[in-house]
PDB file of N, CA and C in Angstrom:
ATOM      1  N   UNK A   1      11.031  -6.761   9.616  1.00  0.00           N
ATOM      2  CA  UNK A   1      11.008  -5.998   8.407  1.00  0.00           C
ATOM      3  C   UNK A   1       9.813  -5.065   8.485  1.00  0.00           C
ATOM      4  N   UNK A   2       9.947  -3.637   8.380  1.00  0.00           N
ATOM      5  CA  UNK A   2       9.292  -3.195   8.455  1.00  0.00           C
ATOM      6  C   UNK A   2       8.993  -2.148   6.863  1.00  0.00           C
ATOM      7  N   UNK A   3       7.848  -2.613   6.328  1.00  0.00           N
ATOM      8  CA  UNK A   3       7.353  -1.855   4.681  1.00  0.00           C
ATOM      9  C   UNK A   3       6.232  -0.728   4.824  1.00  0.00           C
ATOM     10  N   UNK A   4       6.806  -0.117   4.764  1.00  0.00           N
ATOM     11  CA  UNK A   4       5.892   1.580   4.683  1.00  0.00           C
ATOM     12  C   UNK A   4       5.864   2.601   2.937  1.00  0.00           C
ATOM     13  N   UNK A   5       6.034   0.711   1.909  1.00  0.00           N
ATOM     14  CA  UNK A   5       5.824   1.588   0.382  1.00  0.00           C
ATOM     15  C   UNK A   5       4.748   1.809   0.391  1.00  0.00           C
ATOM     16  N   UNK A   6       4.817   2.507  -1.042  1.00  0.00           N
ATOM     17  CA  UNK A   6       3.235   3.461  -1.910  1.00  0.00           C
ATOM     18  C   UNK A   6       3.573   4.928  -1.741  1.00  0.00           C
ATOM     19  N   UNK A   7       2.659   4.955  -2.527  1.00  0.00           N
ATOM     20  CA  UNK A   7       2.917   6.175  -3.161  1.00  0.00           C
ATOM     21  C   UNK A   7       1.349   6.866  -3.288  1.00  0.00           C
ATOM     22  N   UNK A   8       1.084   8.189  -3.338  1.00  0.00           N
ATOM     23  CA  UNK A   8      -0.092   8.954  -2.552  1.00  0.00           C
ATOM     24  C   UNK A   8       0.114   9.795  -4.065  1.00  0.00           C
ATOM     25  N   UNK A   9      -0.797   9.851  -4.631  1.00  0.00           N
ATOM     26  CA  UNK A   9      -1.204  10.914  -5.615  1.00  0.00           C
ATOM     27  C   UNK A   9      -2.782  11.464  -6.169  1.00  0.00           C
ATOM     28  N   UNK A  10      -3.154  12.373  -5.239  1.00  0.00           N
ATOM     29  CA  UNK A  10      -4.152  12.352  -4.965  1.00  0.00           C
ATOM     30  C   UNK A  10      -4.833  13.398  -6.151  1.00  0.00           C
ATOM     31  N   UNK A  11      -6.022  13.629  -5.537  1.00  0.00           N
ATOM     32  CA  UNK A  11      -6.854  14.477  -6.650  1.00  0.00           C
ATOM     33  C   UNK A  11      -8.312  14.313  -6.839  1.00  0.00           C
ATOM     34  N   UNK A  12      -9.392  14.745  -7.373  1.00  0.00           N
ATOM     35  CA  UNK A  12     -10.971  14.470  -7.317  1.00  0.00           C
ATOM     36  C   UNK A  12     -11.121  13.126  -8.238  1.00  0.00           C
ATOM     37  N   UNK A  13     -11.668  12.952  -7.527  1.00  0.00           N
ATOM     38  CA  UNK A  13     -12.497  11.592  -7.923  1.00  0.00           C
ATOM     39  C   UNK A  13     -12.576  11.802  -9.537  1.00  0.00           C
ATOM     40  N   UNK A  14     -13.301  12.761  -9.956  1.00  0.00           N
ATOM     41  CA  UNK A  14     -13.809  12.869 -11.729  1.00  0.00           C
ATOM     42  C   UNK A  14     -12.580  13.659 -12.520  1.00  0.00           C
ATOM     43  N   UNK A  15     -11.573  13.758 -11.678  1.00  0.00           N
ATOM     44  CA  UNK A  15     -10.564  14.744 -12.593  1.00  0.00           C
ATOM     45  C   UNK A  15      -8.934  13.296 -12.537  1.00  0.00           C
ATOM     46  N   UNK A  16      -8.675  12.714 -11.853  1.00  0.00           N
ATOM     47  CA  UNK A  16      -8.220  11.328 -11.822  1.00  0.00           C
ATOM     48  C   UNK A  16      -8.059  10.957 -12.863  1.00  0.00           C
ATOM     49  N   UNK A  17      -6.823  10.476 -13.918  1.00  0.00           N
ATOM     50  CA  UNK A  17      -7.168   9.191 -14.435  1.00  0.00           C
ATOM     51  C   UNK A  17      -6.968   8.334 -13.943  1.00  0.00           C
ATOM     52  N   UNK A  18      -7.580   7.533 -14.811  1.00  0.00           N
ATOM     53  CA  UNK A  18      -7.612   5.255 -14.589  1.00  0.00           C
ATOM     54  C   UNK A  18      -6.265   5.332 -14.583  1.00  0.00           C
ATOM     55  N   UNK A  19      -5.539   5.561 -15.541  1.00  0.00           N
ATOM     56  CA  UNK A  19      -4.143   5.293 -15.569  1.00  0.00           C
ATOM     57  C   UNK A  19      -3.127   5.792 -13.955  1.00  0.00           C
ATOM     58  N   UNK A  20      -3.703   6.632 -13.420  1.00  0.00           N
ATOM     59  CA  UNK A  20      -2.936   7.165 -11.771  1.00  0.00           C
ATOM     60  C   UNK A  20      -3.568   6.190 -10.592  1.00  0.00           C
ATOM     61  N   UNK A  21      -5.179   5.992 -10.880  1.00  0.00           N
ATOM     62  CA  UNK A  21      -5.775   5.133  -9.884  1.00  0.00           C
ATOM     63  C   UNK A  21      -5.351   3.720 -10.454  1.00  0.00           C
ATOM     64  N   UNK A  22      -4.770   3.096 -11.416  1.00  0.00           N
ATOM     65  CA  UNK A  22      -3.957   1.668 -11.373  1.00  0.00           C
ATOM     66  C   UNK A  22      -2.827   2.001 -10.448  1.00  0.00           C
ATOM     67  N   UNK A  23      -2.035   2.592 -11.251  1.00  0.00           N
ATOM     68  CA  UNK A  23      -0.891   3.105 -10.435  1.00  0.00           C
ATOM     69  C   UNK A  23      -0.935   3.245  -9.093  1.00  0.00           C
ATOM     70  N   UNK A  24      -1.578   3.758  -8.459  1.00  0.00           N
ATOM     71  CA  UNK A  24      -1.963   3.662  -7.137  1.00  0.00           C
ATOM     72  C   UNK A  24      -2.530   2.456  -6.379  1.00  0.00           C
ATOM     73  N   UNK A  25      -3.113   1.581  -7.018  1.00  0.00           N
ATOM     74  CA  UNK A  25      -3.731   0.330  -6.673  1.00  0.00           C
ATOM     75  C   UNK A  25      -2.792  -0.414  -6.336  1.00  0.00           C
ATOM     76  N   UNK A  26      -2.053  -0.596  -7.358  1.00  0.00           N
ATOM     77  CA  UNK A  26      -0.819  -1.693  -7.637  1.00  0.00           C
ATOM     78  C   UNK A  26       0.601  -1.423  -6.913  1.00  0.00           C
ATOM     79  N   UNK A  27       0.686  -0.280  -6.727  1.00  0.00           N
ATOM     80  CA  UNK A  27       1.843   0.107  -6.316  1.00  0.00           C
ATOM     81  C   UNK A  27       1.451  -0.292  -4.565  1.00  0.00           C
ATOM     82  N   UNK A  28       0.858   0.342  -4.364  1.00  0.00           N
ATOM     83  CA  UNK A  28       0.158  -0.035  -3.089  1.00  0.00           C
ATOM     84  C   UNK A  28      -0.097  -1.254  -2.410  1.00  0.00           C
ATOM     85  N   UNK A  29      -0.323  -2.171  -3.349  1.00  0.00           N
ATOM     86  CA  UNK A  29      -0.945  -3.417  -2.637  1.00  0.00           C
ATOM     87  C   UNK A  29       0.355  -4.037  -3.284  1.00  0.00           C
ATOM     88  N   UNK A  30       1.136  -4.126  -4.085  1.00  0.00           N
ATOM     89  CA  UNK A  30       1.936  -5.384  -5.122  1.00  0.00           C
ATOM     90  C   UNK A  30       3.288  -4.674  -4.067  1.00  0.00           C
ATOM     91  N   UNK A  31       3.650  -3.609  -3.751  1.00  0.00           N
ATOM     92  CA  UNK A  31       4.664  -3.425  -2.780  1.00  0.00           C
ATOM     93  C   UNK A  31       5.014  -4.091  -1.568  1.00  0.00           C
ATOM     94  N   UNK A  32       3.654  -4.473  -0.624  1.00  0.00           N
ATOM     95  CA  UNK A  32       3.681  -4.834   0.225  1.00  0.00           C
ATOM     96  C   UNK A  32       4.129  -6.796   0.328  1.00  0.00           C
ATOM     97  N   UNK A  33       3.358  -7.269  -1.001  1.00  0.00           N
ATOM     98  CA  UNK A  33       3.419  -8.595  -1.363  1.00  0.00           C
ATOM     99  C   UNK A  33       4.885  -8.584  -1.870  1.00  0.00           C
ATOM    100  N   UNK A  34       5.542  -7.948  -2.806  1.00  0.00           N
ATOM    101  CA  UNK A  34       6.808  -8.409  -3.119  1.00  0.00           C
ATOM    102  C   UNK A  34       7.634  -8.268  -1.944  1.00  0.00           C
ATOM    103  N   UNK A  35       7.678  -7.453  -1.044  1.00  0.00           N
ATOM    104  CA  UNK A  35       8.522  -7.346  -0.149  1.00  0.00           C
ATOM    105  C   UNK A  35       8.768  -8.258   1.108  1.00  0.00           C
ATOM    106  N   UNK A  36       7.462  -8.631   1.189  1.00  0.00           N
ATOM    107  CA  UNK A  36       7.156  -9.881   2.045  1.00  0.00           C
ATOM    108  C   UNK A  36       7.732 -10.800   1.205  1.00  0.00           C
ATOM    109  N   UNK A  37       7.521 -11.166   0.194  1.00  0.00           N
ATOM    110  CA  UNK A  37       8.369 -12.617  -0.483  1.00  0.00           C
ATOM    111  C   UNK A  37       9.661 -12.596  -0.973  1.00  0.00           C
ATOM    112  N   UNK A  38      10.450 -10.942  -0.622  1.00  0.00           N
ATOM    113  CA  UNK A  38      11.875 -11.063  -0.708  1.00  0.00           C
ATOM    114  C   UNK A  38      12.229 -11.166   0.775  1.00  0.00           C
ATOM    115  N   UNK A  39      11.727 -11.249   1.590  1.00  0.00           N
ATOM    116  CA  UNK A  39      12.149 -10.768   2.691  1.00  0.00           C
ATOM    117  C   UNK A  39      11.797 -12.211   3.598  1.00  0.00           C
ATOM    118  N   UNK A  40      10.862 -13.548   3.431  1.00  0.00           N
ATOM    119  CA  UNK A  40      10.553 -14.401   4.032  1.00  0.00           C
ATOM    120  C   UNK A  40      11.255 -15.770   3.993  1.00  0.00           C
ATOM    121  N   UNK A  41      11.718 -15.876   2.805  1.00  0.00           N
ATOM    122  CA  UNK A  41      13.167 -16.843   2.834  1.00  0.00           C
ATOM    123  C   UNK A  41      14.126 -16.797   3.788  1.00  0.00           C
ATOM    124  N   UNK A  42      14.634 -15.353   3.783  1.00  0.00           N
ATOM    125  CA  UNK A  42      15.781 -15.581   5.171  1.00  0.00           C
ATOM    126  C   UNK A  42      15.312 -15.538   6.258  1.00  0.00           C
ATOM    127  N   UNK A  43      14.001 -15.721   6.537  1.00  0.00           N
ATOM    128  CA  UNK A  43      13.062 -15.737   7.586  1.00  0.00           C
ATOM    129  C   UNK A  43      12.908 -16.932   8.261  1.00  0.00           C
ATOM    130  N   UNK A  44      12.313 -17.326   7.193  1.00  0.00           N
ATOM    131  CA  UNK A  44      12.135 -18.944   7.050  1.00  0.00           C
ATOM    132  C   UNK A  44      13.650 -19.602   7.596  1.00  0.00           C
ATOM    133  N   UNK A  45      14.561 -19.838   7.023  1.00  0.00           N
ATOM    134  CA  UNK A  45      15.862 -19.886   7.044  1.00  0.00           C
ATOM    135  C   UNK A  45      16.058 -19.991   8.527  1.00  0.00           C
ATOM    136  N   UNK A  46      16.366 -18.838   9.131  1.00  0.00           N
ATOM    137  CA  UNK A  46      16.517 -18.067  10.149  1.00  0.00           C
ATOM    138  C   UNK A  46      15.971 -18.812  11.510  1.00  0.00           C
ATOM    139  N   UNK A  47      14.836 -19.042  10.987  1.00  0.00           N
ATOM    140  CA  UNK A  47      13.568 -19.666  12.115  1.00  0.00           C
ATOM    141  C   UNK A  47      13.338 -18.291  12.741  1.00  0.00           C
ATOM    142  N   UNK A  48      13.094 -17.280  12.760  1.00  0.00           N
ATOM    143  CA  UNK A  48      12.349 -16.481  13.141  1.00  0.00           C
ATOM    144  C   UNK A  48      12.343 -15.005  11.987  1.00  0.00           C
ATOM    145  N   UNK A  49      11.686 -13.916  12.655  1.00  0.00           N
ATOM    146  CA  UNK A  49      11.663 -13.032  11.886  1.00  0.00           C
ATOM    147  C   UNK A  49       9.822 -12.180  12.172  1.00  0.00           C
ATOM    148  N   UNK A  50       9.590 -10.912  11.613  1.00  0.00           N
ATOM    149  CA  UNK A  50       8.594 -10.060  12.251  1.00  0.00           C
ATOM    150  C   UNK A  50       8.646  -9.687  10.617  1.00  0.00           C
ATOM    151  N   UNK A  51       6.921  -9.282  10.462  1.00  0.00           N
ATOM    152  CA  UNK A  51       6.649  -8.201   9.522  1.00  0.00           C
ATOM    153  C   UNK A  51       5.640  -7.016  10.297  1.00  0.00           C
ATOM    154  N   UNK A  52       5.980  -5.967   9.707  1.00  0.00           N
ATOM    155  CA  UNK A  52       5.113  -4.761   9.774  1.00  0.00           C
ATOM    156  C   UNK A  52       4.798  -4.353   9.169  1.00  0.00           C
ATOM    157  N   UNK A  53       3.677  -4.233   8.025  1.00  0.00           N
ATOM    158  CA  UNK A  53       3.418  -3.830   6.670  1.00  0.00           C
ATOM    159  C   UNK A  53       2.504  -2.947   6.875  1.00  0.00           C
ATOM    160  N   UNK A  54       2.783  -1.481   6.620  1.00  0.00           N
ATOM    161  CA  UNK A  54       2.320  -0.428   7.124  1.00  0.00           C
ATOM    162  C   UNK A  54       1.306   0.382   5.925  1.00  0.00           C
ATOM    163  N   UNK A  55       0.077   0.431   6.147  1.00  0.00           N
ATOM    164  CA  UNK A  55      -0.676   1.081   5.282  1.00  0.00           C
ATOM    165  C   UNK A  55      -1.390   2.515   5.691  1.00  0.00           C
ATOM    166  N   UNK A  56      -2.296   3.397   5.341  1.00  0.00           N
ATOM    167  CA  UNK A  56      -2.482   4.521   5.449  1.00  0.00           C
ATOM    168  C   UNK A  56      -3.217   4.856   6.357  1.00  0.00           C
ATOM    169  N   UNK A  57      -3.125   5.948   6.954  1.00  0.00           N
ATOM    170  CA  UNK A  57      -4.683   6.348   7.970  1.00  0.00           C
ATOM    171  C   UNK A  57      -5.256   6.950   6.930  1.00  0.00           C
ATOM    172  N   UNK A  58      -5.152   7.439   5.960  1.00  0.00           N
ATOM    173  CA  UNK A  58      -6.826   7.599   4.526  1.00  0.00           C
ATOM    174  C   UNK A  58      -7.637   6.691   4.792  1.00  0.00           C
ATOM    175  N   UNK A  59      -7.533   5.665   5.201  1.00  0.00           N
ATOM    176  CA  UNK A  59      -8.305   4.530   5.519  1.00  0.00           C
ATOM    177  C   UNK A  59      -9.360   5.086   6.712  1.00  0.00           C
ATOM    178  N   UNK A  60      -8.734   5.781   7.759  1.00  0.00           N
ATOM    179  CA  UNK A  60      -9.757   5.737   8.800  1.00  0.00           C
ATOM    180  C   UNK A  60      -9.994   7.376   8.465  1.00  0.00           C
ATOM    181  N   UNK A  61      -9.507   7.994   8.507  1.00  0.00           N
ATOM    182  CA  UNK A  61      -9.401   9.627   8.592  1.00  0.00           C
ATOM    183  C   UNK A  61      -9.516  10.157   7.072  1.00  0.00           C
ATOM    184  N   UNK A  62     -10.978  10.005   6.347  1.00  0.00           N
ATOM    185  CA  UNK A  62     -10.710  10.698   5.288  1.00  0.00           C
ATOM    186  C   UNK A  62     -10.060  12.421   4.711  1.00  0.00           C
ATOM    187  N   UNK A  63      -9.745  12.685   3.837  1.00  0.00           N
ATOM    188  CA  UNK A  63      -8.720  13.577   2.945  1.00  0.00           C
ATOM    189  C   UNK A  63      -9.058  13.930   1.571  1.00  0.00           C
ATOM    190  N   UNK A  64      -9.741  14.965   2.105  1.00  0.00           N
ATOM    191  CA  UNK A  64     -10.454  15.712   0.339  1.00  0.00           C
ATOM    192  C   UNK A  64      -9.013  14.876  -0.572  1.00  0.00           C
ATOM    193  N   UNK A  65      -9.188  14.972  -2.093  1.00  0.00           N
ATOM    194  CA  UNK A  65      -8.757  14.215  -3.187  1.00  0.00           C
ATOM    195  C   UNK A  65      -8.060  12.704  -3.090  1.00  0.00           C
ATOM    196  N   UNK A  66      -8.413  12.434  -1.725  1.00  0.00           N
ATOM    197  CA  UNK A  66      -8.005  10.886  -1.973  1.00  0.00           C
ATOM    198  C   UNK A  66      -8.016   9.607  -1.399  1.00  0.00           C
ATOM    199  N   UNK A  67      -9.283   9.760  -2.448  1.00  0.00           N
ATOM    200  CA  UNK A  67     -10.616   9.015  -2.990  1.00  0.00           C
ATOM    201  C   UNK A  67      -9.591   7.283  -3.025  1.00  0.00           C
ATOM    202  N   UNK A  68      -9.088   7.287  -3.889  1.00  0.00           N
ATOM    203  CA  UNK A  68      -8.393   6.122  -4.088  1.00  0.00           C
ATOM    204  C   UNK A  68      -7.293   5.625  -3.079  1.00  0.00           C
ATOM    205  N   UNK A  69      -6.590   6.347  -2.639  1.00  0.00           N
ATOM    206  CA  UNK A  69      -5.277   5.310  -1.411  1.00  0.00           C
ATOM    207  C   UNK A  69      -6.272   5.565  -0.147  1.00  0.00           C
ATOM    208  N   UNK A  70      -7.382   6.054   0.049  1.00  0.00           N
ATOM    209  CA  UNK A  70      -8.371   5.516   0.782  1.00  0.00           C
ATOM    210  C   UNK A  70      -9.029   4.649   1.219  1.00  0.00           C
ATOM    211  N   UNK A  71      -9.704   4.950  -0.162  1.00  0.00           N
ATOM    212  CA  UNK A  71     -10.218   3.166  -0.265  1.00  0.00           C
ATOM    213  C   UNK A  71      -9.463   1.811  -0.260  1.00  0.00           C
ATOM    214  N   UNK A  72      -7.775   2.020  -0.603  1.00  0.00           N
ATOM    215  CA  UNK A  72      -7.339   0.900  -0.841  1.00  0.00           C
ATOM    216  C   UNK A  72      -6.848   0.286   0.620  1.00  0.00           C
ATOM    217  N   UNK A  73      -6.365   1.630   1.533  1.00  0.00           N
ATOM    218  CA  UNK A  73      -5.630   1.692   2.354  1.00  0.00           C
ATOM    219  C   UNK A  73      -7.094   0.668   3.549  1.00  0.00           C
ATOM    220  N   UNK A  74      -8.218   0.777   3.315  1.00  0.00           N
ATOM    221  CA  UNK A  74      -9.323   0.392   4.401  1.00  0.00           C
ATOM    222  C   UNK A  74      -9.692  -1.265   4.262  1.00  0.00           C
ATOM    223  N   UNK A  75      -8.528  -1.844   2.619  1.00  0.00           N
ATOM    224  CA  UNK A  75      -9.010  -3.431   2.374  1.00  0.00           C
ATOM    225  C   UNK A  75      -7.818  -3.753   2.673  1.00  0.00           C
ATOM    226  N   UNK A  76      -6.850  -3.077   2.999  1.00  0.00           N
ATOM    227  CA  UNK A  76      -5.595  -4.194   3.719  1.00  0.00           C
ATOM    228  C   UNK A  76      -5.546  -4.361   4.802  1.00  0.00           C
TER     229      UNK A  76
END
């Protein structure tokens, strides 16, 4: 199974709301977790099975306005 959700909505740090940087937090990190726990039962099941849970290069390669799937992308 391979998960490449989230969603990128970028912008300056002081012009941002809280309300886009949740959104971005959650979408980001709670995507990767639900998908893994729809996806590990028939895994389990199965006796085998692969994940690839794919997060951002913002993480290594910063990107004027985004500040946030940056930072999030560098704790997974």
């Amino acid at each position: 199974m391979v998960n490449n959700a989230g969603i990128v909505k970028g912008g300056l740090l002081n012009e941002v709301p809280d309300a886009q940087d949740e959104l971005t937090v959650a979408v980001n990190t709670l995507a990767h977790v639900w998908t893994t726990k729809a996806f590990l039962p028939g895994m389990e099941q199965r006796g085998r099975g692969h994940f690839c849970n794919v997060a951002s290069f913002a993480g290594f390669y910063g990107a004027a306005g985004m500040v946030t799937c940056a930072a999030l992308s560098r704790q997974i």
